[in-house]
N, C-alpha and C. Protein backbone atom coordinates (compact mmCIF):
# COMPACT_ATOMS: atom_id res chain seq x y z
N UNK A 1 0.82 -1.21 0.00
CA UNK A 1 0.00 0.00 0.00
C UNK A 1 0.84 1.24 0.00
N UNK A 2 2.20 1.16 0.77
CA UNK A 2 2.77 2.18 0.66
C UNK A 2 3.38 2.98 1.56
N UNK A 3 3.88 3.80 2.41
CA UNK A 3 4.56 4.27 3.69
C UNK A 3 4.06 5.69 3.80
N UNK A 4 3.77 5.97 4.72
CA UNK A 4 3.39 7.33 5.21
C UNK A 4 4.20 7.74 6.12
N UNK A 5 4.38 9.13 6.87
CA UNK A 5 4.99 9.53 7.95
C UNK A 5 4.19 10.76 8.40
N UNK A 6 4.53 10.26 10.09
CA UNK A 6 3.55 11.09 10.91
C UNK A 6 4.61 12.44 11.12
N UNK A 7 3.67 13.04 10.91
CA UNK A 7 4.40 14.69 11.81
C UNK A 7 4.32 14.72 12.92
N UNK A 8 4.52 16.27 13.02
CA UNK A 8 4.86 16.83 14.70
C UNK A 8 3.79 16.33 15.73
N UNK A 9 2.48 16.63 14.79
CA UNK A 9 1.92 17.15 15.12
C UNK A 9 0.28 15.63 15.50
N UNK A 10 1.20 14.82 15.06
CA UNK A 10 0.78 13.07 14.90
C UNK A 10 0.04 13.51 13.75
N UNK A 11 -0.12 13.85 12.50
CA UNK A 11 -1.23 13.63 11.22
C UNK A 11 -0.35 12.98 10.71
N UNK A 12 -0.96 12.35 9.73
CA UNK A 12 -0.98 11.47 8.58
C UNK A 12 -1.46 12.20 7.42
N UNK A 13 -0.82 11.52 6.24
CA UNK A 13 -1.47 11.72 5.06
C UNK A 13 -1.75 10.49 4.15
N UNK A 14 -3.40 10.52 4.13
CA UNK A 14 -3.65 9.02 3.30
C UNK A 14 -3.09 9.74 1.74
N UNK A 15 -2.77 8.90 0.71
CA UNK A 15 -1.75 9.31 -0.27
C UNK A 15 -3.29 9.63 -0.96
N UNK A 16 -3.04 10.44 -2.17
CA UNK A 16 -4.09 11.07 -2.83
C UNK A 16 -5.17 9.49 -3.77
N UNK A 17 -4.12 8.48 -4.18
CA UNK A 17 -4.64 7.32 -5.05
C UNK A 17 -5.46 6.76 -4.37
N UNK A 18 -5.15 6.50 -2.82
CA UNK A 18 -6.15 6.01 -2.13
C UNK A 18 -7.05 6.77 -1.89
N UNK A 19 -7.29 8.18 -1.54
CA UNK A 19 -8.48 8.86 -1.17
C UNK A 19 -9.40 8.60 -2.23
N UNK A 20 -8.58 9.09 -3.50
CA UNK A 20 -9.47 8.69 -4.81
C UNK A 20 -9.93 7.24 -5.09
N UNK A 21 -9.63 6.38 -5.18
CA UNK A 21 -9.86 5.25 -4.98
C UNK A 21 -11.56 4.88 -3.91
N UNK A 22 -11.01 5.61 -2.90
CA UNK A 22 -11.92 5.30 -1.83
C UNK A 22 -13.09 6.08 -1.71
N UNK A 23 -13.40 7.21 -2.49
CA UNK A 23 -14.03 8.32 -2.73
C UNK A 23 -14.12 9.21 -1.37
N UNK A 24 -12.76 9.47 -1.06
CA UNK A 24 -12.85 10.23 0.66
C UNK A 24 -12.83 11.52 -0.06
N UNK A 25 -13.42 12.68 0.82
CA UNK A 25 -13.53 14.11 0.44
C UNK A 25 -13.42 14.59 1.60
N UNK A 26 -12.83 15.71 1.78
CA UNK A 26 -12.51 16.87 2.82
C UNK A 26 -13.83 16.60 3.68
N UNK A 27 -13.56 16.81 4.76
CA UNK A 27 -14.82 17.03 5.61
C UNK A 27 -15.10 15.58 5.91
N UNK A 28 -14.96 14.40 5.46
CA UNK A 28 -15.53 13.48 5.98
C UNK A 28 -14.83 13.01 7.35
N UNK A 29 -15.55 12.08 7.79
CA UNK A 29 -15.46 11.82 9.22
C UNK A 29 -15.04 9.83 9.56
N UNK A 30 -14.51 9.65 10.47
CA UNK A 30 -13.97 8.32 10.61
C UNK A 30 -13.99 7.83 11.98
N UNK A 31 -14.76 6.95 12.04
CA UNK A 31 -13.99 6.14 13.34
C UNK A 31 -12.47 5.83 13.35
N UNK A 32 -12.16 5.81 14.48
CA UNK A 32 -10.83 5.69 14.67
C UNK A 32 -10.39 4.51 15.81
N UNK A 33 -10.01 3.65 15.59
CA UNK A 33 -10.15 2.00 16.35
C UNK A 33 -8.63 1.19 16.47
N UNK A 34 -8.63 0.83 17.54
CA UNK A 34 -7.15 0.12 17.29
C UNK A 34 -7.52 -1.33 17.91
N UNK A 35 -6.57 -2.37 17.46
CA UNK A 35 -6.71 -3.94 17.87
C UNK A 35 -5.27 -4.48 17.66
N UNK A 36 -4.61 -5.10 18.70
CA UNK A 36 -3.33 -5.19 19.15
C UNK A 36 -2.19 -4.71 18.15
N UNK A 37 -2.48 -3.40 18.07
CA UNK A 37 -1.30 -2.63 17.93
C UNK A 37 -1.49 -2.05 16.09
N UNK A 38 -3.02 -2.76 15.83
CA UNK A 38 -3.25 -2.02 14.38
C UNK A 38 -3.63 -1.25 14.11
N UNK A 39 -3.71 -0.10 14.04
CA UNK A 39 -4.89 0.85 13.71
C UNK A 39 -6.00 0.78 12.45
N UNK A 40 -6.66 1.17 12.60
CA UNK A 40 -8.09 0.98 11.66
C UNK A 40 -8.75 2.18 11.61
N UNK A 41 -8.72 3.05 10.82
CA UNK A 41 -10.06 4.07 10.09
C UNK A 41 -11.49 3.42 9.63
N UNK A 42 -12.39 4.04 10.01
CA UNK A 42 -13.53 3.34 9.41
C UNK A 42 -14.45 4.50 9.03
N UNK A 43 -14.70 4.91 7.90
CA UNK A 43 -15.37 6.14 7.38
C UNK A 43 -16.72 5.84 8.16
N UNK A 44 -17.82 7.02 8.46
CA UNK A 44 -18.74 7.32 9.25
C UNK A 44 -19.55 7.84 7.95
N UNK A 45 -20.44 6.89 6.81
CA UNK A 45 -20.93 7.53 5.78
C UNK A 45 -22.59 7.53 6.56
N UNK A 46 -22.68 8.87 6.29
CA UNK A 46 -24.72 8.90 6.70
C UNK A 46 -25.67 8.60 5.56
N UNK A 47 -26.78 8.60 5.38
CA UNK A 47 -27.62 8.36 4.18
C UNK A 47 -27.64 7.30 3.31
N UNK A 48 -26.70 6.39 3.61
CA UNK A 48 -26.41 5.52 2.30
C UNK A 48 -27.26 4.46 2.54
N UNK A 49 -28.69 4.41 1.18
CA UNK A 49 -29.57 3.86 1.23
C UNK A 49 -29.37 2.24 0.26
N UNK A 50 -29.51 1.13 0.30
CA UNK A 50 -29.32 -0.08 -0.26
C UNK A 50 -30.55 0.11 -1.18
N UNK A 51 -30.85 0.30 -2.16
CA UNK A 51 -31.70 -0.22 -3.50
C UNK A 51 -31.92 -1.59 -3.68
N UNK A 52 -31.24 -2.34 -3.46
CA UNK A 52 -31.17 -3.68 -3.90
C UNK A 52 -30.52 -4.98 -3.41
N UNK A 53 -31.39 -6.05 -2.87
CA UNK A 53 -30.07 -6.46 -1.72
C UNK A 53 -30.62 -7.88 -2.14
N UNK A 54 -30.10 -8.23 -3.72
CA UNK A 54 -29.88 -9.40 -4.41
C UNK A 54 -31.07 -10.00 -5.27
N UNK A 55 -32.30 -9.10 -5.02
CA UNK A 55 -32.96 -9.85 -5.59
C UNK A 55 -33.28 -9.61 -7.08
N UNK A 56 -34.17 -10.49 -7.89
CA UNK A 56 -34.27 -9.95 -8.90
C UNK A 56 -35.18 -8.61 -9.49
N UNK A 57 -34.98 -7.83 -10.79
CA UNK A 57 -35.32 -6.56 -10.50
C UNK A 57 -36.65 -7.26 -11.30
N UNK A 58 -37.87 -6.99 -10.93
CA UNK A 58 -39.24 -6.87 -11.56
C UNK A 58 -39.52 -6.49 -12.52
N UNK A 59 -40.55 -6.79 -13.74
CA UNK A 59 -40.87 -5.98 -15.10
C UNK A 59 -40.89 -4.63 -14.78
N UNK A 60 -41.94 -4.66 -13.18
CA UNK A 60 -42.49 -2.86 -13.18
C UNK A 60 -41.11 -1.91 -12.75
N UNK A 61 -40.31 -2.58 -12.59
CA UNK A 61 -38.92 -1.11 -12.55
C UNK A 61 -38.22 -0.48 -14.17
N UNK A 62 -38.69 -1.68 -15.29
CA UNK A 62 -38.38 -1.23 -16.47
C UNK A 62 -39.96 -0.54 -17.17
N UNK A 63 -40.92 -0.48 -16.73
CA UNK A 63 -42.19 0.21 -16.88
C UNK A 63 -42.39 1.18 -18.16
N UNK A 64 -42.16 1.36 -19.30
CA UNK A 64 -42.25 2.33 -19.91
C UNK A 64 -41.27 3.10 -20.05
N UNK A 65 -40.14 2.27 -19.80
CA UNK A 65 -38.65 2.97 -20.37
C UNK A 65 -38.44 3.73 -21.38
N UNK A 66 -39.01 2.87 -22.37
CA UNK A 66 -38.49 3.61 -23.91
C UNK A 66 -39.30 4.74 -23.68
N UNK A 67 -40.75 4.90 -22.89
CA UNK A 67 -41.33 5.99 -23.41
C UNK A 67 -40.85 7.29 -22.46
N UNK A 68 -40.21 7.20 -21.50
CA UNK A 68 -39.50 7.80 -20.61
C UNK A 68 -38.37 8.06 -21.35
N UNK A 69 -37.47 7.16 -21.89
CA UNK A 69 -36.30 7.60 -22.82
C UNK A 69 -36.14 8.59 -23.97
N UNK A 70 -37.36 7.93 -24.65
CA UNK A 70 -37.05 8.71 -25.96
C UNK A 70 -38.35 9.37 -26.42
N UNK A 71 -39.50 9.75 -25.35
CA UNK A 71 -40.86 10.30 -25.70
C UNK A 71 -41.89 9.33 -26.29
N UNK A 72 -42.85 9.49 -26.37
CA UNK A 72 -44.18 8.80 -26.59
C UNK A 72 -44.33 9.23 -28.64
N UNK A 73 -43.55 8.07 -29.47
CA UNK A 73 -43.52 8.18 -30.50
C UNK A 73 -44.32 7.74 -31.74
């Protein structure tokens, strides 16, 4: 993954590939957790709603696509 170094001031810098990667943005927020001697971040995301949790998607979610797509032709 790569080497970091702490400052004075104890911060860190996660390297930019991973933020991007991970979709972190300024302002976000993290648990912060340790377990014999590892540390662990764990982002604190609010709102994040599941749509879909394996099943199959129904005719009525494709409902009149085309006419939603491309107008009533």
């Amino acid at each position: 993954m790569g080497e970091v170094e702490m400052d004075g001031r104890g911060r860190i810098t996660i390297p930019k590939e991973v933020r991007k990667r991970l979709g972190m943005r300024p302002g976000d927020t993290f648990e912060f957790t340790t377990d014999d001697g590892d540390i662990h971040l764990h982002p604190k995301r609010e709102g994040i709603v599941t749509i879909r949790r394996g099943e199959d998607w129904g005719d009525e979610a494709f409902h009149d696509a085309g006419e939603a797509t491309f107008g009533d032709e």
